[in-house]
N, C-alpha and C. Protein backbone atom coordinates (compact mmCIF):
# COMPACT_ATOMS: atom_id res chain seq x y z
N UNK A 1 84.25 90.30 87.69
CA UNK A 1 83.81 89.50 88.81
C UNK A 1 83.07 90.33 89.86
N UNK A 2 83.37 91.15 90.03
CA UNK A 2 83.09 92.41 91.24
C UNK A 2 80.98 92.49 90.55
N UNK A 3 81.17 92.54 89.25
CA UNK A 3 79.63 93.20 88.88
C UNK A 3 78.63 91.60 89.53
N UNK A 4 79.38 90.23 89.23
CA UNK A 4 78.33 89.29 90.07
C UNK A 4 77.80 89.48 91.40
N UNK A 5 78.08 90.73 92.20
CA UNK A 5 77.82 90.84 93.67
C UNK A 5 76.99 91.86 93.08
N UNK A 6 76.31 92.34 92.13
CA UNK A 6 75.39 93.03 91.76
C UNK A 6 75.91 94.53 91.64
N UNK A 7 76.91 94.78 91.40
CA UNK A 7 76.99 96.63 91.33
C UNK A 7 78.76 96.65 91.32
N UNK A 8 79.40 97.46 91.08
CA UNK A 8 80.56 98.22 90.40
C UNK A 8 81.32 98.16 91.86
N UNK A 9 81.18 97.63 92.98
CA UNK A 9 82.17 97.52 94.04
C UNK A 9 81.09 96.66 95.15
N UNK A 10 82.11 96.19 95.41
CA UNK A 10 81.93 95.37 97.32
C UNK A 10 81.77 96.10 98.61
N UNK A 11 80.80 96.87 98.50
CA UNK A 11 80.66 97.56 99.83
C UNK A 11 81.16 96.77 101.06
N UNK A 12 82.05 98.03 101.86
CA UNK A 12 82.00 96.92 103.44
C UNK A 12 81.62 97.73 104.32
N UNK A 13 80.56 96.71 105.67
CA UNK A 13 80.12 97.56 106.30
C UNK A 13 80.86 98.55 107.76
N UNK A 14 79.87 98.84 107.93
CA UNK A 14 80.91 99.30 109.44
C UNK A 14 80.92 98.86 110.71
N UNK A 15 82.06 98.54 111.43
CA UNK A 15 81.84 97.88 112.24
C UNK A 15 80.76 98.08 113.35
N UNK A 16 80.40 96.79 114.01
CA UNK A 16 79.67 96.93 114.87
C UNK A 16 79.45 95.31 115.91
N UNK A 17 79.50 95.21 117.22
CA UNK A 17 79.81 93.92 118.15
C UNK A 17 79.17 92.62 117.40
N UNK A 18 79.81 91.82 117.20
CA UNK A 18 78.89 90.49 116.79
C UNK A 18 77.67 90.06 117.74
N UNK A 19 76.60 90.04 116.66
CA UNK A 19 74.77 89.75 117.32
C UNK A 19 74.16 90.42 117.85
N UNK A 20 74.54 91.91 117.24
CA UNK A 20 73.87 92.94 117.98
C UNK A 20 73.48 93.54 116.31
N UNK A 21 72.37 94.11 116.49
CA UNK A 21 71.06 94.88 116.09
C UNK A 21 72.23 95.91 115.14
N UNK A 22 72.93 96.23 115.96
CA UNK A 22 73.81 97.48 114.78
C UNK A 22 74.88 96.51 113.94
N UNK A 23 74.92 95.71 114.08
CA UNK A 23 75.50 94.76 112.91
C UNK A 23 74.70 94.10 111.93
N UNK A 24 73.74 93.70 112.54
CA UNK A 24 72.49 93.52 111.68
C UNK A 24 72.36 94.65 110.53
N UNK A 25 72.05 96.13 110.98
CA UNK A 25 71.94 97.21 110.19
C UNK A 25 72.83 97.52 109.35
N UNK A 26 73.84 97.32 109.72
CA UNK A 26 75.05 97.80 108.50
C UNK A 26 75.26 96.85 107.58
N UNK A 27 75.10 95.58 108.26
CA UNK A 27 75.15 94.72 106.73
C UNK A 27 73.75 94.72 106.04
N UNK A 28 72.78 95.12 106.42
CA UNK A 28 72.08 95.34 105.77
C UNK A 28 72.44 96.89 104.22
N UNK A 29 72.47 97.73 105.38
CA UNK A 29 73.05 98.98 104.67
C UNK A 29 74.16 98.27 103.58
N UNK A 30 74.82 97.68 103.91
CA UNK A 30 75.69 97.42 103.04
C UNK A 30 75.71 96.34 101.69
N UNK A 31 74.87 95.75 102.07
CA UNK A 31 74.22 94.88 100.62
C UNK A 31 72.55 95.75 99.87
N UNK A 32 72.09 96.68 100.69
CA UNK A 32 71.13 97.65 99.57
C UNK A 32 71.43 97.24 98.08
N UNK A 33 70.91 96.43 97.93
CA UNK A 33 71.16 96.34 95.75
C UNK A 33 72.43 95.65 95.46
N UNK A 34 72.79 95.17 96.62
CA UNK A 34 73.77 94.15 95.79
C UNK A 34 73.73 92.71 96.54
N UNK A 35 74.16 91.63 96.24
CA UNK A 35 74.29 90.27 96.26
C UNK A 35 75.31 89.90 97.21
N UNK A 36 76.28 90.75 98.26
CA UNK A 36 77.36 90.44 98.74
C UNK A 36 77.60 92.06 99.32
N UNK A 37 78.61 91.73 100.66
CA UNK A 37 79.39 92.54 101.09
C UNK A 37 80.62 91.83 101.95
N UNK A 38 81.44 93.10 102.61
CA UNK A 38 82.28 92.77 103.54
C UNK A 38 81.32 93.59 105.10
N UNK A 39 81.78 93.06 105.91
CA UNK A 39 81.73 93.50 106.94
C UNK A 39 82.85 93.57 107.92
N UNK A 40 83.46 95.06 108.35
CA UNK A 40 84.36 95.19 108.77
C UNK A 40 84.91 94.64 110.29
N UNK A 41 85.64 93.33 110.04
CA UNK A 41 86.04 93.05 111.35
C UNK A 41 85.66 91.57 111.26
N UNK A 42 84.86 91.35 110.75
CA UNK A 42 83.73 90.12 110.56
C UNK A 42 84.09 89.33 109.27
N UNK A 43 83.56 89.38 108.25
CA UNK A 43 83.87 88.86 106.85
C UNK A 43 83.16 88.92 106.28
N UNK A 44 82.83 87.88 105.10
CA UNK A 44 81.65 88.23 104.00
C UNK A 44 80.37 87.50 104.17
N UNK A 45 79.11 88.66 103.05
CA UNK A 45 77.97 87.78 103.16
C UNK A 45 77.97 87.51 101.95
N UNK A 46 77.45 86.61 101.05
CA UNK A 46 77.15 86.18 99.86
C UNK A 46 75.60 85.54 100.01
N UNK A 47 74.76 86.00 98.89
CA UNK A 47 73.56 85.72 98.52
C UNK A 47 73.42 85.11 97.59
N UNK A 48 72.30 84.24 97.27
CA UNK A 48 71.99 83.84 96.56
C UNK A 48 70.37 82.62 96.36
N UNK A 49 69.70 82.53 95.11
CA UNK A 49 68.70 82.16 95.01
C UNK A 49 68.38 80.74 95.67
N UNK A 50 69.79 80.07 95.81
CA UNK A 50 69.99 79.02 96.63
C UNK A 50 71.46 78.75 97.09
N UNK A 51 71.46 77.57 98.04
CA UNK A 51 72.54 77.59 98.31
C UNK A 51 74.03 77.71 97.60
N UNK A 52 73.84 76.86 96.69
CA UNK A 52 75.07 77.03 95.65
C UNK A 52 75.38 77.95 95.01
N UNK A 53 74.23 78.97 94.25
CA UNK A 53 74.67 80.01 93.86
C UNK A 53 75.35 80.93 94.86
N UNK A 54 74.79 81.03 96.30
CA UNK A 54 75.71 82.00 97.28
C UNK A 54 76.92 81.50 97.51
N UNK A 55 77.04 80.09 97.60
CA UNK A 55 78.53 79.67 97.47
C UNK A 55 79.31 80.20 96.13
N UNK A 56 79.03 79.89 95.07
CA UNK A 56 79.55 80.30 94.26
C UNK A 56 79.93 81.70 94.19
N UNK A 57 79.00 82.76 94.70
CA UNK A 57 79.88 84.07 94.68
C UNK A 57 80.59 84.34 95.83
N UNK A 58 80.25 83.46 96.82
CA UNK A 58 81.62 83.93 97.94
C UNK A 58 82.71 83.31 97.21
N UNK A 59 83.02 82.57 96.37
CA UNK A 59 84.04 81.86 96.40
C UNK A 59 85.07 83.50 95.27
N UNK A 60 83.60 83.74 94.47
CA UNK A 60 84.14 84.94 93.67
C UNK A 60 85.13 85.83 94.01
N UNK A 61 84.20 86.80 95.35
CA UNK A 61 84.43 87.55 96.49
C UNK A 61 85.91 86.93 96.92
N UNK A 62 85.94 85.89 97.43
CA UNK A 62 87.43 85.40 98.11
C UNK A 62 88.42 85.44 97.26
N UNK A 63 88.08 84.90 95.50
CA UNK A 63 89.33 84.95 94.92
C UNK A 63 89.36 86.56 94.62
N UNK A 64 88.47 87.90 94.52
CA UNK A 64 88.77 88.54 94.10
C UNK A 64 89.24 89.31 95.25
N UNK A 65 89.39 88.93 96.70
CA UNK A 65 89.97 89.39 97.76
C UNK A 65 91.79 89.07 97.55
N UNK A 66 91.55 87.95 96.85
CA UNK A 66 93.17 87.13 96.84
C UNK A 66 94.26 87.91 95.88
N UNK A 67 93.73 88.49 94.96
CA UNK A 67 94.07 89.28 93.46
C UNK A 67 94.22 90.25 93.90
N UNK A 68 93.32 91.27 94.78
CA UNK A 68 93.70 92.49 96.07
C UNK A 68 94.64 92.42 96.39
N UNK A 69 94.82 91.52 97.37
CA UNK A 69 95.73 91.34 97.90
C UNK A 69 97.35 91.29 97.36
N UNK A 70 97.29 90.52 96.47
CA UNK A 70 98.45 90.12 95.75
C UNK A 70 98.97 91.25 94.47
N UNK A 71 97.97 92.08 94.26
CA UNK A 71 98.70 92.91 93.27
C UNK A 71 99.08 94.52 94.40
């Protein structure tokens, strides 16, 4: 599940104030080549070619946050 966000892990970014320019940047930095991240403090982005497909991998992302969690 992890490889549908495009690459071998879920980058998360680093924090930075909500709607500021350095939050902008790190989630940028942090999806470079992949389809999804975390952002620390904040939550996830999910991409996609349209709406449903980005739904569909956050939903990925969340269950594979849930399986984290739980093991």
């Amino acid at each position: 599940m992890v490889a549908a966000a495009g690459a071998d892990s879920i980058r998360c970014g680093r924090y930075a104030t909500f709607g500021t320019q350095a939050l902008s940047d790190a989630a940028l930095e942090a999806l470079a080549g992949r389809r999804a991240c975390l952002l620390a403090n904040h939550g996830m982005i999910a991409l996609g070619p349209d709406l449903e497909a980005a739904l569909d991998l956050a939903l990925d992302v969340e269950e594979l946050a849930r399986q984290y969690t739980l093991a």
